[in-house]
PDB file of N, CA and C in Angstrom:
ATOM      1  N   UNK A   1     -10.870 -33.975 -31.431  1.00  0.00           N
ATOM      2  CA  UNK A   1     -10.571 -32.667 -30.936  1.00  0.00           C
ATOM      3  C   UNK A   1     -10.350 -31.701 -32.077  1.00  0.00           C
ATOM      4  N   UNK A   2      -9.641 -32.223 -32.939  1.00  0.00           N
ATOM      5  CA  UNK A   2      -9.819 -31.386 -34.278  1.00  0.00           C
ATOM      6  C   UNK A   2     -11.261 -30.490 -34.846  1.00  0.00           C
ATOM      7  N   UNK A   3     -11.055 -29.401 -35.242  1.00  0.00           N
ATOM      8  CA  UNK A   3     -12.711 -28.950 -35.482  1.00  0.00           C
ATOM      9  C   UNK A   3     -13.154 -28.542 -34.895  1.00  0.00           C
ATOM     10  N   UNK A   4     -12.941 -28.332 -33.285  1.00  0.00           N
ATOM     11  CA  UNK A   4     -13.835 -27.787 -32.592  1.00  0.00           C
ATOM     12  C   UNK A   4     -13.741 -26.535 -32.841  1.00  0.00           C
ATOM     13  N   UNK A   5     -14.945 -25.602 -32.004  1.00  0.00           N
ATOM     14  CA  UNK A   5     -14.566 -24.367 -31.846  1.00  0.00           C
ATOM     15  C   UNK A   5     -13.130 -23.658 -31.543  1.00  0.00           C
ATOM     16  N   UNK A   6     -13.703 -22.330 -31.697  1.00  0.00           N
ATOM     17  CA  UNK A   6     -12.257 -21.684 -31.113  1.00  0.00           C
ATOM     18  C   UNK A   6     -12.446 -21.206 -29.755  1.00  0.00           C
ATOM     19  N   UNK A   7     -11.656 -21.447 -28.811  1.00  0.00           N
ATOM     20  CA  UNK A   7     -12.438 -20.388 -27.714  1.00  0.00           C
ATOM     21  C   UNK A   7     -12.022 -18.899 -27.239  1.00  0.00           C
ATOM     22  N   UNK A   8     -13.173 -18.419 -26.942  1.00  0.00           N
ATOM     23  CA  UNK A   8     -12.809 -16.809 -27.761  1.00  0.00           C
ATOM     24  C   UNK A   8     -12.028 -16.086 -25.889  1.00  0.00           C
ATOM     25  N   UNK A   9     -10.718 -15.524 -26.115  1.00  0.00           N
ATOM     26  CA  UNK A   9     -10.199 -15.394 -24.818  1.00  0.00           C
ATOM     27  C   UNK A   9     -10.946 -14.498 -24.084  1.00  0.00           C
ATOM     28  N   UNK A  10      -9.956 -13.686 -23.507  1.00  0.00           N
ATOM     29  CA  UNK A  10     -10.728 -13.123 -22.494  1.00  0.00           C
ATOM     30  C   UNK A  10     -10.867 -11.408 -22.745  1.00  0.00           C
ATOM     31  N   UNK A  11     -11.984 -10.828 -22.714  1.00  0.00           N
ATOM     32  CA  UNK A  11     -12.547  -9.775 -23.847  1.00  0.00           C
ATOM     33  C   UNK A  11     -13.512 -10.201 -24.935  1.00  0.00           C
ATOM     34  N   UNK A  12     -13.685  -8.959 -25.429  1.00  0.00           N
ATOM     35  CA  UNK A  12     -14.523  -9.598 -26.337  1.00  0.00           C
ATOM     36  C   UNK A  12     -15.164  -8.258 -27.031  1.00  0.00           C
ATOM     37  N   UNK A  13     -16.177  -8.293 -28.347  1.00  0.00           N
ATOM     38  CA  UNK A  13     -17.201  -7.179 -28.942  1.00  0.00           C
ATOM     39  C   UNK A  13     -18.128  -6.607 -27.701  1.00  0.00           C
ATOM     40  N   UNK A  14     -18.615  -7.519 -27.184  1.00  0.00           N
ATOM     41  CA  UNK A  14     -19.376  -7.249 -25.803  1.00  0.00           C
ATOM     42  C   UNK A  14     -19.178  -6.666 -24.793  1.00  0.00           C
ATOM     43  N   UNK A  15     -17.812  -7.144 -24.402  1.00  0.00           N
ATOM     44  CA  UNK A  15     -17.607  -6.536 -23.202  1.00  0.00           C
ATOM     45  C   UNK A  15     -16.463  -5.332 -22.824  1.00  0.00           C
ATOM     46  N   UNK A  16     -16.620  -4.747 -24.349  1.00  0.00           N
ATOM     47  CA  UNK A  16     -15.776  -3.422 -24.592  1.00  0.00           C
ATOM     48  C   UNK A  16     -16.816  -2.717 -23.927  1.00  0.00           C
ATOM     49  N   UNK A  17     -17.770  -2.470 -24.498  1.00  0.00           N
ATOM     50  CA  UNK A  17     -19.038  -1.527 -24.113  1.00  0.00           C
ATOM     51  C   UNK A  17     -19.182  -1.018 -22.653  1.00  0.00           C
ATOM     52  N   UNK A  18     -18.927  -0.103 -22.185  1.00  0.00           N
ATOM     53  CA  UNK A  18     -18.839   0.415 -20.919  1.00  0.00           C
ATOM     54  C   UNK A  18     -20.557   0.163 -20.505  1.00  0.00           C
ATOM     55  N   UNK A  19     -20.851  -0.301 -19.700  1.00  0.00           N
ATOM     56  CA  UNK A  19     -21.734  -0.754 -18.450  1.00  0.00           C
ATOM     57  C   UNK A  19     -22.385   0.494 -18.332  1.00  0.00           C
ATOM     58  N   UNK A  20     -23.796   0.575 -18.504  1.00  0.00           N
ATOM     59  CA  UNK A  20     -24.765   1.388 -18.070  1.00  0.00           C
ATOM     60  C   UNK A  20     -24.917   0.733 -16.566  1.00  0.00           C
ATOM     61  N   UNK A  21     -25.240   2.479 -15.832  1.00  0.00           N
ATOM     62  CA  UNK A  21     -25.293   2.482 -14.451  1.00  0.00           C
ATOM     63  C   UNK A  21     -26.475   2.410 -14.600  1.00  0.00           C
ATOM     64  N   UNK A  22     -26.918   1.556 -13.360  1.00  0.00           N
ATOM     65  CA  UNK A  22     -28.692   1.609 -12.761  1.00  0.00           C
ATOM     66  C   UNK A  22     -29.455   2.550 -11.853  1.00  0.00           C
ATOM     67  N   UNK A  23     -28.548   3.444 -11.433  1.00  0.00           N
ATOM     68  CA  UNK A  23     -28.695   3.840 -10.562  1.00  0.00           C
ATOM     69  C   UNK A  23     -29.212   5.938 -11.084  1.00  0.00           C
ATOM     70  N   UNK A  24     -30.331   6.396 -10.953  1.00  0.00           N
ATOM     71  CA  UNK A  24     -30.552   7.524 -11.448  1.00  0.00           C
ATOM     72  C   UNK A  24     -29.532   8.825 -11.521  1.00  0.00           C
ATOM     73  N   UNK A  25     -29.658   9.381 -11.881  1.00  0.00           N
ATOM     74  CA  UNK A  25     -29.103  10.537 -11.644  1.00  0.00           C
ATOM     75  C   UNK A  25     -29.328  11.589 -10.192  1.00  0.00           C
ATOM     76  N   UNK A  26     -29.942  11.196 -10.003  1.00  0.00           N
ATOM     77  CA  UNK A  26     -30.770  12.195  -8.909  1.00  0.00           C
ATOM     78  C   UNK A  26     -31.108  11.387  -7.688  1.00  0.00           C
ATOM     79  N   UNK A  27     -30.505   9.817  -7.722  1.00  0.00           N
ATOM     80  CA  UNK A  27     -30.292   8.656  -6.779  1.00  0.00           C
ATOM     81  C   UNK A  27     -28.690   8.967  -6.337  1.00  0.00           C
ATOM     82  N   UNK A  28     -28.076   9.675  -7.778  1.00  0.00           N
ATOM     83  CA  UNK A  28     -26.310   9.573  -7.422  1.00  0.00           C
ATOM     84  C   UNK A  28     -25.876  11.061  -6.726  1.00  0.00           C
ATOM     85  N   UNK A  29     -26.735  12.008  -6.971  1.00  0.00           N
ATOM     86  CA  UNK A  29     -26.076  13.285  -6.430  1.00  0.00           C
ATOM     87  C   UNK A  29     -26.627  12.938  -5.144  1.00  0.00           C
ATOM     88  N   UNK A  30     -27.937  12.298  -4.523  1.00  0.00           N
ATOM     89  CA  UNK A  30     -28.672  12.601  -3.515  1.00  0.00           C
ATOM     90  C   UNK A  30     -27.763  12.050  -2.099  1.00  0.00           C
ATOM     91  N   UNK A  31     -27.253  10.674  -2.560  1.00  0.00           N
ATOM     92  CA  UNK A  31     -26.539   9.548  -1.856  1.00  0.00           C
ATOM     93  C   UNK A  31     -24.918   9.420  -2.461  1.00  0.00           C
ATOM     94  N   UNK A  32     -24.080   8.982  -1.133  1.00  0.00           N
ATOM     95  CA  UNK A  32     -23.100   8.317  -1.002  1.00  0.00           C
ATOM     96  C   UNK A  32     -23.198   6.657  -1.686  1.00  0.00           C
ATOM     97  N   UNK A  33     -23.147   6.707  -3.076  1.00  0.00           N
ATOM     98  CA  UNK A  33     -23.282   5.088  -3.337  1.00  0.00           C
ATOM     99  C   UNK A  33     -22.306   4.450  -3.156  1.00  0.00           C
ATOM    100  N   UNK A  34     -22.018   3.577  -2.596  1.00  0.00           N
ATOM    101  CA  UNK A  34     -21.128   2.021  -1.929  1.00  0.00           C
ATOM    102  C   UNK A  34     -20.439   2.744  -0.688  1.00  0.00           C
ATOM    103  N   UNK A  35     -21.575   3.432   0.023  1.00  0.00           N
ATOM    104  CA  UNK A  35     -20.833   3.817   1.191  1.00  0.00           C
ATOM    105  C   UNK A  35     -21.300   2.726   2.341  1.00  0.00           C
ATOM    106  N   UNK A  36     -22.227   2.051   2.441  1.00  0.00           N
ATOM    107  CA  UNK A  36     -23.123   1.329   2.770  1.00  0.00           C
ATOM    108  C   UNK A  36     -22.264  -0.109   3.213  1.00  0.00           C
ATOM    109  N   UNK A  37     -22.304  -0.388   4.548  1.00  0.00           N
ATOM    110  CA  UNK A  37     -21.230  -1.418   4.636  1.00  0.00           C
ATOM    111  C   UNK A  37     -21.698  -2.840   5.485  1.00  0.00           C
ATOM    112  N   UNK A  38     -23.329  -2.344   5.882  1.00  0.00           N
ATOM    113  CA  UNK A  38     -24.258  -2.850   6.806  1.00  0.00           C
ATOM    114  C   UNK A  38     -25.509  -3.761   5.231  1.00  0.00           C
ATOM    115  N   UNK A  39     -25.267  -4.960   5.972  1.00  0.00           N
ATOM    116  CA  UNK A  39     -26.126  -5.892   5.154  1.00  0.00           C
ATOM    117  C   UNK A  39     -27.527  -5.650   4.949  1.00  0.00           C
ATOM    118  N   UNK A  40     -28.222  -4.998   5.601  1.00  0.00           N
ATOM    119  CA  UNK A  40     -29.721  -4.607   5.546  1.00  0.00           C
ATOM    120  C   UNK A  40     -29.968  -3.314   5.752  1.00  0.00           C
ATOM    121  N   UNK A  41     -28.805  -2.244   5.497  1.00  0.00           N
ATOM    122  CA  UNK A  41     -28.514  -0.939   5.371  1.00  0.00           C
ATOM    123  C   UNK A  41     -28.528  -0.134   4.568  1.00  0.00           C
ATOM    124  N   UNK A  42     -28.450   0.966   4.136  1.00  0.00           N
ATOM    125  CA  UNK A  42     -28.901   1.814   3.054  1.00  0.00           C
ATOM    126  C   UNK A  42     -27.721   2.303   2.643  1.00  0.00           C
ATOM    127  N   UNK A  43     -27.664   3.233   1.803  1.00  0.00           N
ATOM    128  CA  UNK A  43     -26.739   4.314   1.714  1.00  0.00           C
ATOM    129  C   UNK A  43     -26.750   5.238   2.212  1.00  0.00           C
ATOM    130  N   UNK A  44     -26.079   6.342   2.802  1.00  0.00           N
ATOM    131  CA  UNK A  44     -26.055   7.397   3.612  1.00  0.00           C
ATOM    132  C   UNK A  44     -26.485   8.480   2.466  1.00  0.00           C
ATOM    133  N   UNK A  45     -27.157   9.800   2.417  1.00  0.00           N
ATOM    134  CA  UNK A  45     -27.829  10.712   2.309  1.00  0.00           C
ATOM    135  C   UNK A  45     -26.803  11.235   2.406  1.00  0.00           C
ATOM    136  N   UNK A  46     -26.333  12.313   1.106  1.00  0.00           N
ATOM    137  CA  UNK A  46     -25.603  13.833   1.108  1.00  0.00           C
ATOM    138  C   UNK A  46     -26.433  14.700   1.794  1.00  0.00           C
ATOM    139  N   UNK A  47     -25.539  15.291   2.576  1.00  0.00           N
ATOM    140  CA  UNK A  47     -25.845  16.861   3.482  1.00  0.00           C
ATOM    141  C   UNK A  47     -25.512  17.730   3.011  1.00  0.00           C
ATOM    142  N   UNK A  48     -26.055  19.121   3.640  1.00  0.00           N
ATOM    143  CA  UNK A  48     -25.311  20.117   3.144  1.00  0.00           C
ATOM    144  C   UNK A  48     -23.949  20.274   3.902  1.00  0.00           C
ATOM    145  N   UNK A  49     -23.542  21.249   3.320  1.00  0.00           N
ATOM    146  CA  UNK A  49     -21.991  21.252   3.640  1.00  0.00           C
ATOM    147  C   UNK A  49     -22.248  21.994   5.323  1.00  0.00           C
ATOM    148  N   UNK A  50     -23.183  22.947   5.342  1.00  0.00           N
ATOM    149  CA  UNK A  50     -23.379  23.297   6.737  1.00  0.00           C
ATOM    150  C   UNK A  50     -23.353  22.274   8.330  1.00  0.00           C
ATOM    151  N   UNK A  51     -23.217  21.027   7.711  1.00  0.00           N
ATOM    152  CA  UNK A  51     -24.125  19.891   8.398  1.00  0.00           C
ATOM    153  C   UNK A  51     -22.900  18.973   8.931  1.00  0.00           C
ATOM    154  N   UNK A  52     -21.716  19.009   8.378  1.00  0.00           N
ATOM    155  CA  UNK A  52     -20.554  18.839   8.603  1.00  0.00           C
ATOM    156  C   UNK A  52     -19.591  19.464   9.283  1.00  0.00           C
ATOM    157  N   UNK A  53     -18.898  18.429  10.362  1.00  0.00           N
ATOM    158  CA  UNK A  53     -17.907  19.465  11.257  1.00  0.00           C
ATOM    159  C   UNK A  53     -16.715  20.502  10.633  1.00  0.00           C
ATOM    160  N   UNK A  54     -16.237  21.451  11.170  1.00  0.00           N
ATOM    161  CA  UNK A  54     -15.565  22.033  10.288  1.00  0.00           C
ATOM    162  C   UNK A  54     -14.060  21.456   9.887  1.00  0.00           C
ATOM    163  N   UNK A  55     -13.394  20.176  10.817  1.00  0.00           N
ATOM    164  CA  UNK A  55     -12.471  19.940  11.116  1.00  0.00           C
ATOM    165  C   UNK A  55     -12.417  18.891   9.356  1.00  0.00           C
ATOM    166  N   UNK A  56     -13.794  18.509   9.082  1.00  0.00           N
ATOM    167  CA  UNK A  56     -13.288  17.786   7.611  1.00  0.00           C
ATOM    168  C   UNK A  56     -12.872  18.347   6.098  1.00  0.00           C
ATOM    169  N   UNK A  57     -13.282  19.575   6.190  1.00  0.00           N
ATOM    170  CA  UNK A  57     -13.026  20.749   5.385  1.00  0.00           C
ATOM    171  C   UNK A  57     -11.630  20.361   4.878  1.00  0.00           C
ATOM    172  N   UNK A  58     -10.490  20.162   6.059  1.00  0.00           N
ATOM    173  CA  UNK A  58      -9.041  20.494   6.142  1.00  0.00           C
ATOM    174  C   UNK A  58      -8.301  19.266   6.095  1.00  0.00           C
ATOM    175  N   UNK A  59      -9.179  18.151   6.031  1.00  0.00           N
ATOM    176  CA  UNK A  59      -8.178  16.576   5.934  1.00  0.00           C
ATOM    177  C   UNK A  59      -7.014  16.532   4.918  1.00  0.00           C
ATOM    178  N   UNK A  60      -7.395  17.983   3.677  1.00  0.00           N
ATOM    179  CA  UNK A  60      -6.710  17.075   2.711  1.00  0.00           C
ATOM    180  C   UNK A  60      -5.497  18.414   2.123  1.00  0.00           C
ATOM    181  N   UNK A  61      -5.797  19.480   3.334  1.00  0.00           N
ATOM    182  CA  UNK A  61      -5.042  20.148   3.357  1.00  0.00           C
ATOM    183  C   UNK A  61      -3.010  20.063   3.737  1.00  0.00           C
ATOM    184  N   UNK A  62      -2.398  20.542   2.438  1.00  0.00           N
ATOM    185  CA  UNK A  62      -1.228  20.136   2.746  1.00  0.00           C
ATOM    186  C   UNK A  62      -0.509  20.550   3.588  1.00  0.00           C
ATOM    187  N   UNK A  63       0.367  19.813   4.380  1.00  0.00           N
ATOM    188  CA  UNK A  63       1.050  20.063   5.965  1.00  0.00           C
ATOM    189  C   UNK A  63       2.673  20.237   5.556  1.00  0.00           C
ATOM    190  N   UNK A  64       3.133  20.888   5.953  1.00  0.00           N
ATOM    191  CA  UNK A  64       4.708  21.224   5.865  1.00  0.00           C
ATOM    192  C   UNK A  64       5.044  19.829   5.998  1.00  0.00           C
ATOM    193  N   UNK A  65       6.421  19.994   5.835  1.00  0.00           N
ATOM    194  CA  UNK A  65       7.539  19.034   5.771  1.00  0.00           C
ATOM    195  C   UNK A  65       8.818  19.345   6.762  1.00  0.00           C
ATOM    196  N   UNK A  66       9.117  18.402   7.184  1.00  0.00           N
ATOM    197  CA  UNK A  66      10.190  18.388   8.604  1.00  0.00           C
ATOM    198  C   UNK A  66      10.887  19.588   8.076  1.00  0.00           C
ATOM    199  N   UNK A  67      12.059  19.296   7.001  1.00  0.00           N
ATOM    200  CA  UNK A  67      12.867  20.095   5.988  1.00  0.00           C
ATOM    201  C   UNK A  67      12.331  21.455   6.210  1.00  0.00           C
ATOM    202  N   UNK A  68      11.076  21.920   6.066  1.00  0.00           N
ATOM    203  CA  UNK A  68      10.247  23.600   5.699  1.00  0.00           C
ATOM    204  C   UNK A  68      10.517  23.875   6.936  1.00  0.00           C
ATOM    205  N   UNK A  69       9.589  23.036   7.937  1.00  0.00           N
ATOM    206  CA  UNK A  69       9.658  23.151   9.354  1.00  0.00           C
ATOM    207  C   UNK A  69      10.926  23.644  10.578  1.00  0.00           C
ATOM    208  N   UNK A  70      12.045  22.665   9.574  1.00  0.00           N
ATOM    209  CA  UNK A  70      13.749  23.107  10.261  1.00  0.00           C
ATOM    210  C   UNK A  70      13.908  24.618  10.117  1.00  0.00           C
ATOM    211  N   UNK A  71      13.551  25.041   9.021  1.00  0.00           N
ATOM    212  CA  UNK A  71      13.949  26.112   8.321  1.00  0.00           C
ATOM    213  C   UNK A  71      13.672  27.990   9.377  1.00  0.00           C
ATOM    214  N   UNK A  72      12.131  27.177   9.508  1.00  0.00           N
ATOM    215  CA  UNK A  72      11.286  28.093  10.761  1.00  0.00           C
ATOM    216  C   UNK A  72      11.550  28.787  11.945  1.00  0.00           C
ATOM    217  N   UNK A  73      11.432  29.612  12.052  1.00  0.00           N
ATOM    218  CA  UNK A  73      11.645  30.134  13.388  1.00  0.00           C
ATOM    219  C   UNK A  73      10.868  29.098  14.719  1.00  0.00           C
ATOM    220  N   UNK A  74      11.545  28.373  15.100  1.00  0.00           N
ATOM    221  CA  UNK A  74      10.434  27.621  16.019  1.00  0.00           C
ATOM    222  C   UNK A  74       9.821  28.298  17.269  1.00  0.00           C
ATOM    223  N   UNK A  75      10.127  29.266  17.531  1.00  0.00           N
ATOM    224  CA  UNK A  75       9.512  30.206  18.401  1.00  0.00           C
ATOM    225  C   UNK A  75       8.255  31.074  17.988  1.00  0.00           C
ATOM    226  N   UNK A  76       8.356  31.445  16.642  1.00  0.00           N
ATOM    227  CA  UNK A  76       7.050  31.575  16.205  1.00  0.00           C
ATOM    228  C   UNK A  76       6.145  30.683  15.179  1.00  0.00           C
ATOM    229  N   UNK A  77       6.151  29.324  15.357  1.00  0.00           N
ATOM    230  CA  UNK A  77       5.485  28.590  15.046  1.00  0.00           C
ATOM    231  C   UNK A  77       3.643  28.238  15.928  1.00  0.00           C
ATOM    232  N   UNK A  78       3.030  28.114  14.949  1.00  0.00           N
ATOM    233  CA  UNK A  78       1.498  27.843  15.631  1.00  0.00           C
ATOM    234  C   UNK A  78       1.999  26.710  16.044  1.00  0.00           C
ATOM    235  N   UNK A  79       0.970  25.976  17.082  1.00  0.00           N
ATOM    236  CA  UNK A  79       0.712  25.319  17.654  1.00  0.00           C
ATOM    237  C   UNK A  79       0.982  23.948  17.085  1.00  0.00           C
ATOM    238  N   UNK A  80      -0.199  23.523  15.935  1.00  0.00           N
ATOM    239  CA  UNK A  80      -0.172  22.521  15.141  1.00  0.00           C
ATOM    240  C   UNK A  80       1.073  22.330  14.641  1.00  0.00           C
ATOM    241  N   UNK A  81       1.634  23.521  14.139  1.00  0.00           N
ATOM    242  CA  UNK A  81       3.004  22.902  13.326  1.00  0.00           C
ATOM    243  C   UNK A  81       4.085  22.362  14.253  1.00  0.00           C
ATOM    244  N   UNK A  82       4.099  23.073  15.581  1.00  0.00           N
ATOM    245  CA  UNK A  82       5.088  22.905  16.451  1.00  0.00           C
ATOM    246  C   UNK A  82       5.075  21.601  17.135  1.00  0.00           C
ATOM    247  N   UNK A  83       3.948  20.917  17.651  1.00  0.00           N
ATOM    248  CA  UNK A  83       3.494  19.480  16.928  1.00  0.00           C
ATOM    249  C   UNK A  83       3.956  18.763  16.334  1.00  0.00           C
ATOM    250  N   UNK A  84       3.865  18.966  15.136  1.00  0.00           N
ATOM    251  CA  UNK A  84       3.983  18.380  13.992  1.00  0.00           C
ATOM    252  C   UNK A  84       5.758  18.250  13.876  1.00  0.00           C
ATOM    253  N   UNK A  85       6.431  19.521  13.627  1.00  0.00           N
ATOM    254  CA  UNK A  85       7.432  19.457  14.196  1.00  0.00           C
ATOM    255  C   UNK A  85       8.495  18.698  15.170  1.00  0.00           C
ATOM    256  N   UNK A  86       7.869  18.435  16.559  1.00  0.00           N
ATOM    257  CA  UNK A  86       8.266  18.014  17.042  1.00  0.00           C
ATOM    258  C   UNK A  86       8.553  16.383  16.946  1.00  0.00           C
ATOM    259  N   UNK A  87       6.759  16.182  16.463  1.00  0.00           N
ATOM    260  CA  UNK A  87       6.723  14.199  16.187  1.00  0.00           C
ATOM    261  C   UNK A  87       7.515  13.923  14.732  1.00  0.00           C
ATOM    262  N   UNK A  88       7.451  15.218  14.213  1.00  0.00           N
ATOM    263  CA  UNK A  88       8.476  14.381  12.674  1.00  0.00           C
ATOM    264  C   UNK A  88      10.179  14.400  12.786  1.00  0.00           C
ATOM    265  N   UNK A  89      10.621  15.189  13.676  1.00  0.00           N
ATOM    266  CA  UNK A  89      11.987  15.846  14.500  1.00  0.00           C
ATOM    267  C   UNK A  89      12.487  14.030  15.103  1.00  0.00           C
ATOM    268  N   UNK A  90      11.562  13.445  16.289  1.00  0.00           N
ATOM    269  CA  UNK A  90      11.264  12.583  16.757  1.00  0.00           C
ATOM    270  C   UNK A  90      11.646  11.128  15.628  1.00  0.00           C
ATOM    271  N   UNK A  91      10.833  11.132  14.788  1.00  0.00           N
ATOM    272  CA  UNK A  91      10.938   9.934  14.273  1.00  0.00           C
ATOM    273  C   UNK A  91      12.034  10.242  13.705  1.00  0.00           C
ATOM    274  N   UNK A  92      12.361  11.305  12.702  1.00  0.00           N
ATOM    275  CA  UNK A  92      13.621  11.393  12.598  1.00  0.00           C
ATOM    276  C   UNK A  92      14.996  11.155  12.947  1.00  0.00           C
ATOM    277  N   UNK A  93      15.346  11.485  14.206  1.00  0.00           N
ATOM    278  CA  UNK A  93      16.253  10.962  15.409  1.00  0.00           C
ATOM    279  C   UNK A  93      16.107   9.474  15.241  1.00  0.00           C
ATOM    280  N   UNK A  94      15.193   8.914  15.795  1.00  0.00           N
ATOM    281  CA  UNK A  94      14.848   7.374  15.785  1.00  0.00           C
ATOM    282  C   UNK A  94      15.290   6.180  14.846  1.00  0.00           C
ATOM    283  N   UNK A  95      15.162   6.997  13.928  1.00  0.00           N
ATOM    284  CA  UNK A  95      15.052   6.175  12.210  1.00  0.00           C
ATOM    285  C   UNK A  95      17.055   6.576  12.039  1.00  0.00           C
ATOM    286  N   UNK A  96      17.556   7.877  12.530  1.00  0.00           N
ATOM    287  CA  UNK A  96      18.917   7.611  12.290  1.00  0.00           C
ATOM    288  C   UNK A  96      19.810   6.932  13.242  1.00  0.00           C
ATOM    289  N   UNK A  97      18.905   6.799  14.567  1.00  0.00           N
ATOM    290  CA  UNK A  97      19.833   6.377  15.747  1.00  0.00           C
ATOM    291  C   UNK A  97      19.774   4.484  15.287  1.00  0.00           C
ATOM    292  N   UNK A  98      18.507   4.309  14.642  1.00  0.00           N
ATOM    293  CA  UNK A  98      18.575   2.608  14.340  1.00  0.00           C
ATOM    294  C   UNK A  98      18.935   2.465  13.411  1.00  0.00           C
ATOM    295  N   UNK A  99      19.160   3.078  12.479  1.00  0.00           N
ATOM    296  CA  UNK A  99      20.443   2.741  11.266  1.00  0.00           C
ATOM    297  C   UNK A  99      22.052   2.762  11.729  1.00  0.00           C
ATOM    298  N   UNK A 100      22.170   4.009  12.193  1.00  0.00           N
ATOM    299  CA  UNK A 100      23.799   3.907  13.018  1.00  0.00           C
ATOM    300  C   UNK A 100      24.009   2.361  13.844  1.00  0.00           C
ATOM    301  N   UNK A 101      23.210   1.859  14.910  1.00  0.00           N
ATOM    302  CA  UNK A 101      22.893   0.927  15.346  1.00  0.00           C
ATOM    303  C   UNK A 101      22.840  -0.735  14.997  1.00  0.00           C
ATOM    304  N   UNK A 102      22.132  -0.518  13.488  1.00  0.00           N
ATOM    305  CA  UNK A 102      22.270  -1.802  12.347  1.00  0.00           C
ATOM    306  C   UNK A 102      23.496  -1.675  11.947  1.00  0.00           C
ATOM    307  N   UNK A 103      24.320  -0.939  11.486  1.00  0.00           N
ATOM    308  CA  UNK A 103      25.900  -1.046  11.129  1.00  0.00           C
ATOM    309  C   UNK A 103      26.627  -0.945  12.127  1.00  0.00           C
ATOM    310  N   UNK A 104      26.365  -1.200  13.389  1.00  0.00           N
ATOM    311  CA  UNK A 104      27.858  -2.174  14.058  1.00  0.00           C
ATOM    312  C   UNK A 104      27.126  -3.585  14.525  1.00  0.00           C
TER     313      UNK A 104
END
């Protein structure tokens, strides 16, 4: 056993080198790559933005907080917030009535 090699861990000169993509340039703007979840399926095709409902625009739009929400006139609150409001109001209550509850 003496003498042998060394064995070289894990890394290496090689595998610093960041990985060339295969995939074109004009393959990556065109398509959704690893959207594809179907075994004999493709990748889905970018649209234009026209082509999309308007409701995805706003997924990532930020939503008040119970706290902002308390603060509000709840009489003139839109719709959505009053909603929103109400189900975070809700769990709220819930989450303190089962803690009071766990301590007796």
């Amino acid at each position: 056993m003496a003498g042998g090699k060394a064995k070289k861990g894990k890394g290496g000169a090689a595998s610093d080198a960041p990985k060339q993509s295969t995939l074109s340039k004009e393959v990556k703007s065109t398509t959704v790559v690893g959207a594809n979840i179907l075994k004999d399926g493709t990748d889905p095709k970018i649209l234009p933005d026209s082509e999309y409902p308007e409701w995805l625009w706003h997924l990532l739009d930020k939503k008040p907080a119970l706290s902002e929400l308390r603060r509000k006139n709840i009489e003139t609150l839109p719709y959505e917030d009053l909603k929103r409001f109400v189900k975070l109001d809700n769990r709220s209550r819930i989450k303190e009535n089962n803690s009071t509850r766990a301590k007796n």
